[in-house]
Protein backbone atom coordinates (compact mmCIF):
# COMPACT_ATOMS: atom_id res chain seq x y z
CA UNK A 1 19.22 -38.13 42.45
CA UNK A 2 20.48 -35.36 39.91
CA UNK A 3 24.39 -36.38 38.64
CA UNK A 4 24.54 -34.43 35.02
CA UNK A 5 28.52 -34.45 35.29
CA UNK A 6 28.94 -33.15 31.52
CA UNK A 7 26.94 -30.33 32.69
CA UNK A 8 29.08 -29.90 35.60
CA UNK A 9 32.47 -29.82 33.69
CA UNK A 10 31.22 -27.56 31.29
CA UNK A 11 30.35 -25.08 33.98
CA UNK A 12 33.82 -25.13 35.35
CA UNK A 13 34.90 -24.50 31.73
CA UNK A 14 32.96 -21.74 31.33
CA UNK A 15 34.10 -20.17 34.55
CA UNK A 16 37.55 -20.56 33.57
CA UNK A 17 37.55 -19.56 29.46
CA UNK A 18 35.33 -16.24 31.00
CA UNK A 19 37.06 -14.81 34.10
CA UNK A 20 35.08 -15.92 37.10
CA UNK A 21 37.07 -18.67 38.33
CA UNK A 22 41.01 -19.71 38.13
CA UNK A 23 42.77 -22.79 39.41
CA UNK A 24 44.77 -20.62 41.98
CA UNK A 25 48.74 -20.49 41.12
CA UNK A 26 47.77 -22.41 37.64
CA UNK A 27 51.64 -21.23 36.45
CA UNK A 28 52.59 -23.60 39.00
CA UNK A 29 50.30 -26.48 38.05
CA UNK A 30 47.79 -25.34 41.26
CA UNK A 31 47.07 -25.65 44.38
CA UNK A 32 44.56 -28.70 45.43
CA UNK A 33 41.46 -27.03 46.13
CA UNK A 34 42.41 -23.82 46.22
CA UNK A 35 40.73 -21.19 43.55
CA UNK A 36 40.85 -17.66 42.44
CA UNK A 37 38.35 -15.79 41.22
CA UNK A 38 39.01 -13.81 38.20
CA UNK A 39 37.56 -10.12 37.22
CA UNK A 40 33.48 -11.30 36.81
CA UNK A 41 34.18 -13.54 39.73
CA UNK A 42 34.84 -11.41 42.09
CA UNK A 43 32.14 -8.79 40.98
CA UNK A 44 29.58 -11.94 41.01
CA UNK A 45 31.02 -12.50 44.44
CA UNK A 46 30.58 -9.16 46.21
CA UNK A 47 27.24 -8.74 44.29
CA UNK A 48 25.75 -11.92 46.43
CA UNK A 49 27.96 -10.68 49.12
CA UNK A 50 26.36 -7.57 49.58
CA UNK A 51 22.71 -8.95 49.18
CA UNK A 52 23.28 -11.05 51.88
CA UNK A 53 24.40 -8.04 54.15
CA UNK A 54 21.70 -5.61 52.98
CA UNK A 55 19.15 -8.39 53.63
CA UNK A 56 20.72 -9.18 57.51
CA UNK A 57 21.79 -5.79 58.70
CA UNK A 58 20.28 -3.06 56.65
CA UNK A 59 16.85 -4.31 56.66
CA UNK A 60 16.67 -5.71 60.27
CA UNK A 61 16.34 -3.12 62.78
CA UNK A 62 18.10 -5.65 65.31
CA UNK A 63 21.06 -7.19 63.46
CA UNK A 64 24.18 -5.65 62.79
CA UNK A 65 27.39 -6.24 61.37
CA UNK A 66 30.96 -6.90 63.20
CA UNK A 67 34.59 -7.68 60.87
CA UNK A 68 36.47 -10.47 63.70
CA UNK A 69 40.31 -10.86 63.29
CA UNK A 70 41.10 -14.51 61.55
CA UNK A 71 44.10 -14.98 64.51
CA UNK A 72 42.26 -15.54 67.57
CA UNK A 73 43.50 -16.90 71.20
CA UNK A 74 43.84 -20.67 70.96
CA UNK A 75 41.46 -20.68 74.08
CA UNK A 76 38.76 -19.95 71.97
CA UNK A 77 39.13 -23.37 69.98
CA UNK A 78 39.54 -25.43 73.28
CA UNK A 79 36.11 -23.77 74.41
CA UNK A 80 34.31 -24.40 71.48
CA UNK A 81 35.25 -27.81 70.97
CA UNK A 82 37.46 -27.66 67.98
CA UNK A 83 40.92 -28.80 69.17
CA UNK A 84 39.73 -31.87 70.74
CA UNK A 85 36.46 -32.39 68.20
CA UNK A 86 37.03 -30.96 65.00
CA UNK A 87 37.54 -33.76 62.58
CA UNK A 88 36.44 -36.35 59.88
CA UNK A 89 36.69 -40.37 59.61
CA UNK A 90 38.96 -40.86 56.88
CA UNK A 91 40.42 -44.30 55.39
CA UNK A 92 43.39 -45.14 53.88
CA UNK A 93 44.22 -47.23 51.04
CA UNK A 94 46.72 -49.55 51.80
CA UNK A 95 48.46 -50.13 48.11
CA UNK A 96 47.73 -46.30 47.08
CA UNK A 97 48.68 -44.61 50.13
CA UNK A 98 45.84 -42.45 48.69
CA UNK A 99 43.24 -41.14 51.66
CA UNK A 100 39.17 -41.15 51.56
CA UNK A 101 36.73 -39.24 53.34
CA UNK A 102 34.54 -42.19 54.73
CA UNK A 103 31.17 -40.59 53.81
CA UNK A 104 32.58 -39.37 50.75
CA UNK A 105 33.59 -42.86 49.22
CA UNK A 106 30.02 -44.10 50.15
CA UNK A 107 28.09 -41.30 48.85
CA UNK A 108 29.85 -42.14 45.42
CA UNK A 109 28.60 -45.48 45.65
CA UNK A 110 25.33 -44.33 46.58
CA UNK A 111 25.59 -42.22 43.40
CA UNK A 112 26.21 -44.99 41.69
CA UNK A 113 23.80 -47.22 42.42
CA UNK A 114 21.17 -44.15 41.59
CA UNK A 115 22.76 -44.43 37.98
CA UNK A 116 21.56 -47.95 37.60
CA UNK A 117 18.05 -47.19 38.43
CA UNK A 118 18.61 -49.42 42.16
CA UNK A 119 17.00 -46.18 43.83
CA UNK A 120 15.83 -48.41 46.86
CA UNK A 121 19.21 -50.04 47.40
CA UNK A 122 20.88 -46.32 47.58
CA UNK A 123 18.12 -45.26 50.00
CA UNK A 124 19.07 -48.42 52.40
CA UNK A 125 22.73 -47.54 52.28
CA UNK A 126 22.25 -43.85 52.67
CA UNK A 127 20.05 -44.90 55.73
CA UNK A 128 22.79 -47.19 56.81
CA UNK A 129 25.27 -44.32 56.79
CA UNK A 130 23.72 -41.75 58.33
CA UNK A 131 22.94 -44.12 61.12
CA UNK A 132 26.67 -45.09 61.45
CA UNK A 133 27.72 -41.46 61.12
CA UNK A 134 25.19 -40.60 63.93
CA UNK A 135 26.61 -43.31 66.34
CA UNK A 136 30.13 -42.30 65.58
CA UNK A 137 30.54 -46.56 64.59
CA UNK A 138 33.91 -46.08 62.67
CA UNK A 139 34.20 -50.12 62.59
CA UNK A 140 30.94 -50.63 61.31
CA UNK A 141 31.98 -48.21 58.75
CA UNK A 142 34.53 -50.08 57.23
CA UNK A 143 32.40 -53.04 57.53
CA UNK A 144 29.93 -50.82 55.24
CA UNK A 145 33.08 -50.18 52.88
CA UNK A 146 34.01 -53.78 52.40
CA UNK A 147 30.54 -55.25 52.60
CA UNK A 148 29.99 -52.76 49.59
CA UNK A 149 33.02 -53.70 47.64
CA UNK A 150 33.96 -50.12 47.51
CA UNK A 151 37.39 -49.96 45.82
CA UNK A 152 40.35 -47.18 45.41
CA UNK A 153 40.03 -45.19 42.05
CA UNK A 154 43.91 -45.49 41.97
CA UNK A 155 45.27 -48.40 43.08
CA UNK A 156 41.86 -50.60 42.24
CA UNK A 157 41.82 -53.09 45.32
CA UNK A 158 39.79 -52.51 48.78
CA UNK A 159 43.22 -52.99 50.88
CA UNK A 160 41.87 -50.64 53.80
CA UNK A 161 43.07 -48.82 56.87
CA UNK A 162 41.09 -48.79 59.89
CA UNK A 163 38.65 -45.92 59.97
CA UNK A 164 40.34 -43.12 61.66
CA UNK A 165 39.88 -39.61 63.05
CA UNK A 166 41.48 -36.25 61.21
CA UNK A 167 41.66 -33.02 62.74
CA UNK A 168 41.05 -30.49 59.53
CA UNK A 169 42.50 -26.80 61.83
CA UNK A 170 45.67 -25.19 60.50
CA UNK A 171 48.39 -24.50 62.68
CA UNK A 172 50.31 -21.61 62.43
CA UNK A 173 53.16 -19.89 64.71
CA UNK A 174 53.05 -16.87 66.02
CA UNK A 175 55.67 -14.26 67.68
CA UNK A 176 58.93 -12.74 66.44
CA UNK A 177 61.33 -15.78 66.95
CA UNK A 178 60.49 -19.13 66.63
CA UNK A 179 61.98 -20.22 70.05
CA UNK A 180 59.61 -17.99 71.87
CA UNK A 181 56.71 -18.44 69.16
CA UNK A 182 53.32 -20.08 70.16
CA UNK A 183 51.15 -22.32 68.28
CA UNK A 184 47.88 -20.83 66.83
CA UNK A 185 44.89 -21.62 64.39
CA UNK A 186 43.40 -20.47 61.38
CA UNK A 187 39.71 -19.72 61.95
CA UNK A 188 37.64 -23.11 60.91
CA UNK A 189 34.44 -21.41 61.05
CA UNK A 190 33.28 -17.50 61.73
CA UNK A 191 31.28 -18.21 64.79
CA UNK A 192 33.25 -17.73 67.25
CA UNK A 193 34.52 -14.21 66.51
CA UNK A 194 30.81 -13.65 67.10
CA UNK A 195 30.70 -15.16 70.44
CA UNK A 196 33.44 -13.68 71.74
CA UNK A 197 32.39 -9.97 70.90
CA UNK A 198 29.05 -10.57 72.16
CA UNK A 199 29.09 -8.30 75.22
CA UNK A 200 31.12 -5.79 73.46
CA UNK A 201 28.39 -5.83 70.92
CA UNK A 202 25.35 -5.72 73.33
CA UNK A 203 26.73 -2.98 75.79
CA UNK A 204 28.52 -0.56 72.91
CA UNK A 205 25.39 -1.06 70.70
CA UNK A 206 22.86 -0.76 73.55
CA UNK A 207 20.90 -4.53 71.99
CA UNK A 208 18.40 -5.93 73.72
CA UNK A 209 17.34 -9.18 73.24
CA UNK A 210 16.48 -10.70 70.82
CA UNK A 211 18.95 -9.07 68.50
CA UNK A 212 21.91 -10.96 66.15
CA UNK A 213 25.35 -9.99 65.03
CA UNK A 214 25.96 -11.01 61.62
CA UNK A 215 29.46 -11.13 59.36
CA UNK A 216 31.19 -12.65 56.53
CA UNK A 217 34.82 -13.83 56.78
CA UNK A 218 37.15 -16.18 55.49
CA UNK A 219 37.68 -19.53 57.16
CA UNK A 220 40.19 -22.33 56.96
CA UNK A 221 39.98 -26.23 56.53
CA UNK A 222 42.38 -29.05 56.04
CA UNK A 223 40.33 -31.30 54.14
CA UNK A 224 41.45 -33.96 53.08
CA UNK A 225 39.59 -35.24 50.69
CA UNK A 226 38.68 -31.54 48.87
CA UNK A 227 36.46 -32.26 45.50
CA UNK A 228 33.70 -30.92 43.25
CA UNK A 229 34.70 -27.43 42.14
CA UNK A 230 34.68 -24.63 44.86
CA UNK A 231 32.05 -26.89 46.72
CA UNK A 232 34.26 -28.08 49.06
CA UNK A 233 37.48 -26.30 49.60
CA UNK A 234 40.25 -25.39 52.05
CA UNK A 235 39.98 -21.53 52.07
CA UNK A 236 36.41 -20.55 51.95
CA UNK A 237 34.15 -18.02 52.78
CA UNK A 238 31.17 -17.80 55.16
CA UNK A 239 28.11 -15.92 55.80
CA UNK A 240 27.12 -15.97 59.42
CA UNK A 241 24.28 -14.78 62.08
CA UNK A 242 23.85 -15.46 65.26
CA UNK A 243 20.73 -14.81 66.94
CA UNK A 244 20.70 -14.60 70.68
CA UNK A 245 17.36 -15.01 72.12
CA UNK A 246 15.50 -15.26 75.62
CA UNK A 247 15.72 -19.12 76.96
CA UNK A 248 12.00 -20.89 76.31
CA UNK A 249 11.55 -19.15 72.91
CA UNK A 250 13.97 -21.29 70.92
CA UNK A 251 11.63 -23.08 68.89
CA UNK A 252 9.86 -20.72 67.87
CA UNK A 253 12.84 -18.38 66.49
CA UNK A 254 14.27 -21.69 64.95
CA UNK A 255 11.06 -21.84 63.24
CA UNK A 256 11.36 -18.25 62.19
CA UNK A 257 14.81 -18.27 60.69
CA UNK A 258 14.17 -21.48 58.92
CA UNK A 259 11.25 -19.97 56.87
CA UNK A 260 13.27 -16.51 56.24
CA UNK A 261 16.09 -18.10 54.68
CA UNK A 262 14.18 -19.62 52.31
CA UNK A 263 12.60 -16.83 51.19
CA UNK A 264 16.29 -15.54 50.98
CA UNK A 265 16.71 -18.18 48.67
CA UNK A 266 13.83 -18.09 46.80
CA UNK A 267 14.59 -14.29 45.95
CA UNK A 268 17.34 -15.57 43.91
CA UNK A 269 14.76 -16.43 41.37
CA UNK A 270 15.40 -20.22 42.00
CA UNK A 271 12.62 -22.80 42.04
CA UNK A 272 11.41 -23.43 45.04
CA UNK A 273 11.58 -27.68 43.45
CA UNK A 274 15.16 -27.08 43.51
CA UNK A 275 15.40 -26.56 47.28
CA UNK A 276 15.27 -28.61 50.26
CA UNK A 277 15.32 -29.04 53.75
CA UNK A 278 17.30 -31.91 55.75
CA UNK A 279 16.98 -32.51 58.92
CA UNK A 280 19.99 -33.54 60.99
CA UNK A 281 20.25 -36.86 61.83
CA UNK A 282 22.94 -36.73 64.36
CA UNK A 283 22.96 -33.40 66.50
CA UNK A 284 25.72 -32.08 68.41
CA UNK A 285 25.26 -33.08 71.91
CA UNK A 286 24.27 -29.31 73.06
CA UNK A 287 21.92 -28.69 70.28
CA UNK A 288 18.21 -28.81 69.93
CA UNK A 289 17.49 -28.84 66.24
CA UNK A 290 19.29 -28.36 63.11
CA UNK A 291 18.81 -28.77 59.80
CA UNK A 292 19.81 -27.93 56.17
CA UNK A 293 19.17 -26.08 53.31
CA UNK A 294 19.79 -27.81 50.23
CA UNK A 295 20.15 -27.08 46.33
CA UNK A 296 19.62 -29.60 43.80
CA UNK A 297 23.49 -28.94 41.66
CA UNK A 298 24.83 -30.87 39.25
CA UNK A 299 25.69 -33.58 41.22
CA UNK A 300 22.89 -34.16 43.17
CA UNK A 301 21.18 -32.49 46.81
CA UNK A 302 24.03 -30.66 48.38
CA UNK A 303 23.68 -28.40 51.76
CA UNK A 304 24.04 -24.53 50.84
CA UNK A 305 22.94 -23.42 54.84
CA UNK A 306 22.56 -24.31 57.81
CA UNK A 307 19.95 -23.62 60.48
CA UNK A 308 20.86 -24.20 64.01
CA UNK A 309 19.78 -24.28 67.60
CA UNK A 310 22.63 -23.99 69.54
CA UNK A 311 21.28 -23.34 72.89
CA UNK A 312 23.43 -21.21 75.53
CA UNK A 313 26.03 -23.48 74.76
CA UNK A 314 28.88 -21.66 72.96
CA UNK A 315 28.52 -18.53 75.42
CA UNK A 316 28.76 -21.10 78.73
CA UNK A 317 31.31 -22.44 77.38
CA UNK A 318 33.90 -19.11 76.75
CA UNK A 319 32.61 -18.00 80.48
CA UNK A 320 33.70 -20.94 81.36
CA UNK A 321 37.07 -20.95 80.06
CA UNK A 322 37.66 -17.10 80.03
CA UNK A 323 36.17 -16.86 83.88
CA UNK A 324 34.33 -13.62 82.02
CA UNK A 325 30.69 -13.54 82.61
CA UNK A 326 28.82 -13.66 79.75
CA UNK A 327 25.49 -12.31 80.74
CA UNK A 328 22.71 -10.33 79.75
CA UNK A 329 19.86 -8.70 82.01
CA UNK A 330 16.65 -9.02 80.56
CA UNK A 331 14.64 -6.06 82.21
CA UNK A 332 11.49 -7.43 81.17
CA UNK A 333 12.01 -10.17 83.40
CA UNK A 334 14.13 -8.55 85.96
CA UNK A 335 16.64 -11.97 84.59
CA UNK A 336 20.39 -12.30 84.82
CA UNK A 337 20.80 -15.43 82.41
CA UNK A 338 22.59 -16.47 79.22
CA UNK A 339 21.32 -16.38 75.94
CA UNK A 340 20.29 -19.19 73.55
CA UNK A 341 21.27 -18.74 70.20
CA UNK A 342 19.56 -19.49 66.64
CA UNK A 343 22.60 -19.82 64.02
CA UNK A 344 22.42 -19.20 60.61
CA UNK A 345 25.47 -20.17 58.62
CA UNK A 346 25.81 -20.04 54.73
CA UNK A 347 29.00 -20.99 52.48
CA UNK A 348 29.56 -17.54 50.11
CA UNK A 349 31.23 -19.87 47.75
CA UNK A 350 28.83 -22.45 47.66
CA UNK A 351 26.04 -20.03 46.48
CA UNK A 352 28.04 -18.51 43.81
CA UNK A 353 28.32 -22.37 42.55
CA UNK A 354 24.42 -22.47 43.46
CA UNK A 355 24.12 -19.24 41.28
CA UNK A 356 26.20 -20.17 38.60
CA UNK A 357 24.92 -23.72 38.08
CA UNK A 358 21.32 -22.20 38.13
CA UNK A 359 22.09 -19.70 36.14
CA UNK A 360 24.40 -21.40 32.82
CA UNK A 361 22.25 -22.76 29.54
CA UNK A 362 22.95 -23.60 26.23
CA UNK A 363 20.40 -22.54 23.94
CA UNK A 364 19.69 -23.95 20.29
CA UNK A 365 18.62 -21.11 18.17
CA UNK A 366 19.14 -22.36 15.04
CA UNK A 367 16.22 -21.64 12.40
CA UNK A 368 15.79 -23.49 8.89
CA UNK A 369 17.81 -20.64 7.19
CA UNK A 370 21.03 -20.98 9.59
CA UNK A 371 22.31 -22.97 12.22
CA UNK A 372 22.79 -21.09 15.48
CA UNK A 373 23.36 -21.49 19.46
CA UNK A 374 24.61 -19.41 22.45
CA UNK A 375 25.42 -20.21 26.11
CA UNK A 376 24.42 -17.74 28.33
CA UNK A 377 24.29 -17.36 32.19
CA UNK A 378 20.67 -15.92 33.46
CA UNK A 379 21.83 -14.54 36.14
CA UNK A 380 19.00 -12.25 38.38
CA UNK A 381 20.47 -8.95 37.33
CA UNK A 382 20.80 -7.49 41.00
CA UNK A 383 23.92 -10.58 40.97
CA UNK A 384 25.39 -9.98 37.45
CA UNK A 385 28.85 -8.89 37.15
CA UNK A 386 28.03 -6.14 34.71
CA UNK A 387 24.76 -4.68 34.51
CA UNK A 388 24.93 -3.17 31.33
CA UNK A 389 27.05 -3.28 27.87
CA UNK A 390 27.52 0.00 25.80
CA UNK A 391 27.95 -0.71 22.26
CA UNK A 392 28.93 1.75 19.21
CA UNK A 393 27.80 0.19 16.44
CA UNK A 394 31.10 1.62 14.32
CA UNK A 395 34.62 3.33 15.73
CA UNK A 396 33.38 6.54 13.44
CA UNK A 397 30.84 9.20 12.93
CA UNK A 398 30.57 10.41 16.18
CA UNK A 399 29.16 7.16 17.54
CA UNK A 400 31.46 6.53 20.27
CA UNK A 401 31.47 9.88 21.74
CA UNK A 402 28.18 9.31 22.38
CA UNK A 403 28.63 5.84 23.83
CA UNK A 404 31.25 7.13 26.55
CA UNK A 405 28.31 9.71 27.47
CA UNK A 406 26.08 6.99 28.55
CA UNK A 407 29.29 5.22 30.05
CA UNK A 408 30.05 8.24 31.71
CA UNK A 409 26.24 8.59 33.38
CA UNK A 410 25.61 4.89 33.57
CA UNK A 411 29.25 4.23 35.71
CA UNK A 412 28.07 6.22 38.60
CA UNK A 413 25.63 3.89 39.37
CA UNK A 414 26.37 0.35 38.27
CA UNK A 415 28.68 -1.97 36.50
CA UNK A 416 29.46 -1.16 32.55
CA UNK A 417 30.67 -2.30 29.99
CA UNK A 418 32.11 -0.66 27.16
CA UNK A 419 33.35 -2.50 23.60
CA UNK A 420 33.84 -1.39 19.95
CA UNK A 421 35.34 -4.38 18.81
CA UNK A 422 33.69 -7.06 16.18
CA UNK A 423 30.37 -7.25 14.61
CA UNK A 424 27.45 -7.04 17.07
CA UNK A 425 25.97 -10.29 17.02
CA UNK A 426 29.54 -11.48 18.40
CA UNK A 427 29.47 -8.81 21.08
CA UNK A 428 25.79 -9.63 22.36
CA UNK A 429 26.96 -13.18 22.83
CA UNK A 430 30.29 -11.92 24.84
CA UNK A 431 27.92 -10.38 27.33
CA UNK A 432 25.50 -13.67 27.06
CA UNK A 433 28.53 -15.63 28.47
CA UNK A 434 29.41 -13.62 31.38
CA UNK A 435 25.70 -13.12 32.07
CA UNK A 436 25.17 -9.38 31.37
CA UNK A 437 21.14 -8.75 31.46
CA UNK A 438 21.23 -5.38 29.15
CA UNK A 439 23.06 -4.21 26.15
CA UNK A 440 22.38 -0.97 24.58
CA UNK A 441 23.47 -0.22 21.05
CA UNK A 442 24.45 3.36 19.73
CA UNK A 443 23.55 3.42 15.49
CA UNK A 444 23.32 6.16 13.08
CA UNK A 445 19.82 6.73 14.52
CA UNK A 446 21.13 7.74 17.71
CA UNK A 447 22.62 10.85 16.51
CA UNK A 448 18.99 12.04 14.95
CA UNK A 449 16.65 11.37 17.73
CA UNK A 450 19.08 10.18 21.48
CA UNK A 451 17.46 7.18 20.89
CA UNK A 452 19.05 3.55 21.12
CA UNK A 453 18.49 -0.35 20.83
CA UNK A 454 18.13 -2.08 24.30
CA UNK A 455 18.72 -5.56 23.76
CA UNK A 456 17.58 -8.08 26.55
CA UNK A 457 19.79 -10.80 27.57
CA UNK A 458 17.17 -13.45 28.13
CA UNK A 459 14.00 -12.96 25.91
CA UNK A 460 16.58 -11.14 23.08
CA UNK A 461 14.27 -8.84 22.71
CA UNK A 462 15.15 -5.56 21.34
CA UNK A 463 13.50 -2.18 21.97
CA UNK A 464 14.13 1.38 21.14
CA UNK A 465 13.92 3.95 23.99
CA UNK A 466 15.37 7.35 24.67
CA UNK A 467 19.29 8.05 25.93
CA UNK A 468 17.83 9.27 29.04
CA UNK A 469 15.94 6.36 29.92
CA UNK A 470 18.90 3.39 30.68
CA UNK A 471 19.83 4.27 33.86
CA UNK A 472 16.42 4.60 35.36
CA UNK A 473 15.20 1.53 33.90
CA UNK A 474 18.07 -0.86 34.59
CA UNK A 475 17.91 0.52 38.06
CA UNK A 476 14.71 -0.29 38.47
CA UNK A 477 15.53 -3.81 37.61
CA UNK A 478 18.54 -4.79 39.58
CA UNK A 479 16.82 -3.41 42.72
């Protein structure tokens, strides 16, 4: 199992001293897992944002796109499960007061034991948990804790709690006055906004089945135990499709969706090594199969998406608390029934972690005259923040007036970036560090022939081409 933590810490570093990522209200010494994202943040954000949409709506002929409201009717979260079964085991330590996901604590021992080469002994207690997890033993779990010696990182003894249930939905009030105010939730998941728009989607759209309803929304957790970056945290944001389907042809959709998210994936540029799938060892009561995709970070295989068949069970279960009938007639069949669905669920945040841990290297590139090294992020240039870096080689002669041309033509279609300041070399690795795949360079030269130096962010290459050839070619390239 992969745990390169020095790696890990410098990526957060990196995010931070460059402008994707802030500890959110850092003036105020944070918020526990809780992050902003800064200018190239936010760009890298709606860049993998927008892929995702272009790849589920725009190119599928029977997907499209809905925006739900985060406030919904409590109903919604009795009928899909969440106020009665939306929680975690967690564990308390008794001396600390400090509280543990379960799984969490013995994944880090697991991790552990992978450290000291005792790869078998971590595969027998991963077995064990999963098997525990699956059978919902929360004894047998804290028999796993103490049999394993696992200890607080605080207080340093293994004074437990019992094993206990946490519901991780926000509460909120709403209504004018509090006396006549009525408890609601913050979204946990997406899903549902989906589910309960369904018909309104099939009759206003005029779907027929199979189609899907896709969107991307933020959703709310109270973890407890939040850790490892923007992995895991309390506000988060998700990347949803559902896929309603004809009952009988489940398995083969499942099939279907599995393989075309991992070409998704794979599109990224990422090595196919660095991907996995994991099947689910315990499945929710109503589903038939679901599994993982995973991503080989930092610290180790870590689920990115999630594959899901779901069966008709979400719809049955708002008819059955809404009394609305949540049907579709399938005129091939001359069928009244409800759908089965195939789910397909990604974390936005997690893939920008996925992105930026693939992406970050430090390069050597020292030589036997000088000593010499960059870190740069290789990200695919469709996903980089800025596409391209205009660069007068001086503040005189003319040389920036020809600079903001290009800016001016280049802008229109894609992020620039525009910079007089410091000697070159210092400005190419500037646009290393925040991942920018082209630079061009306006010299002396320029002004004689509308020609300039395209520098390439990966090979370092450097070429001379003509003024009007930048936009076309870095168009080409980010797609």
């Amino acid at each position: 199992m992969a745990n390169d933590t020095n790696r890990f810490q410098a990526i957060i570093s990196h995010c931070k001293e460059y402008g994707f990522i802030f500890p959110s209200s850092e003036i105020y010494d944070g918020l526990s897992a809780v992050y902003d994202y800064g200018q190239y943040g936010s760009e890298l954000k709606k860049n993998i944002r927008d892929y995702w949409w272009k790849s589920m709506t725009q190119l599928q002929e029977n997907i499209v796109g809905i925006d739900a409201a985060i406030f919904m009717h409590p109903t919604t979260w009795k009928a899909s499960g969440h106020v009665d079964g939306f929680s975690d085991p967690m564990i308390d330590n008794k001396d600390s007061k400090k509280r543990y996901r379960v799984d969490h604590l013995i994944e880090a021992r697991i991790d552990e034991l992978s450290k000291e080469g005792k790869n078998t002994e971590a595969d027998t207690l991963q077995a064990q948990l999963d098997a525990l997890i699956a059978a919902d033993d929360l004894s047998g779990l804290k028999d796993l804790i103490l049999t394993q010696k696992i200890k607080c990182g605080v207080s340093g003894t293994s004074n437990w709690t019992d094993v206990r249930q946490f519901n991780l939905m926000f509460s909120t009030q709403i209504g004018s006055v509090s006396e006549e105010s009525s408890e609601i939730y913050l979204r946990p998941e997406t899903a549902q906004g989906i589910f309960v728009n369904f018909l309104n989607v099939q009759k206003t759209g005029r779907m027929k089945i199979p189609f899907g309803i896709a969107q991307i929304g933020k959703a709310f957790r109270n973890e407890i135990v939040a850790r490892q970056f923007i992995f895991r945290m309390r506000e988060f944001e998700q990347m949803e499709m559902q896929f309603f389907i004809r009952p009988g042809t489940e398995d083969e959709w499942y099939e279907h969706w599995k393989e075309a998210r991992m070409k998704w994936h794979l599109s990224l540029g990422i090595p196919p090594a660095k991907y996995r799938f994991h099947d689910h060892v315990k499945l929710a009561f109503y589903a038939k199969a679901a599994c993982d995709i995973e991503y080989e970070f930092p610290f180790g295989f870590k689920e990115v998406e999630g594959i899901h068949s779901r069966t008709n069970h979400d719809l049955s279960r708002h008819q059955e608390y809404s009394k609305k009938k949540l049907q579709y007639f399938d005129p091939e069949i001359n069928q009244n029934y409800i759908p089965y669905v195939i789910e397909t669920s990604i974390g936005l945040d997690r893939t920008i972690l996925m992105v930026l841990s693939e992406a970050y290297a430090e390069e050597d590139l020292s030589t036997p005259e000088k000593t010499d090294s960059r870190v740069v992020l290789k990200f695919p240039p469709r996903l980089a923040p800025v596409k391209l870096a205009v660069l007068p080689l001086t503040k005189k002669d003319g040389l920036p007036e020809i600079a903001r041309e290009i800016m001016d033509v280049c802008k229109q279609q894609f992020r620039c970036f525009y910079e007089e300041k410091d000697a070159i070399g210092k400005r190419y690795r500037r646009m290393d560090a925040i991942g920018t795949p082209f630079c061009v360079t306006v010299d002396h030269q320029t002004k004689e022939d509308r020609t300039v130096t395209i520098r390439y962010r990966d090979s370092m290459q450097q070429d001379r081409i003509p003024i009007e050839q930048i936009a076309p070619l870095i168009s080409k390239a980010i797609g």
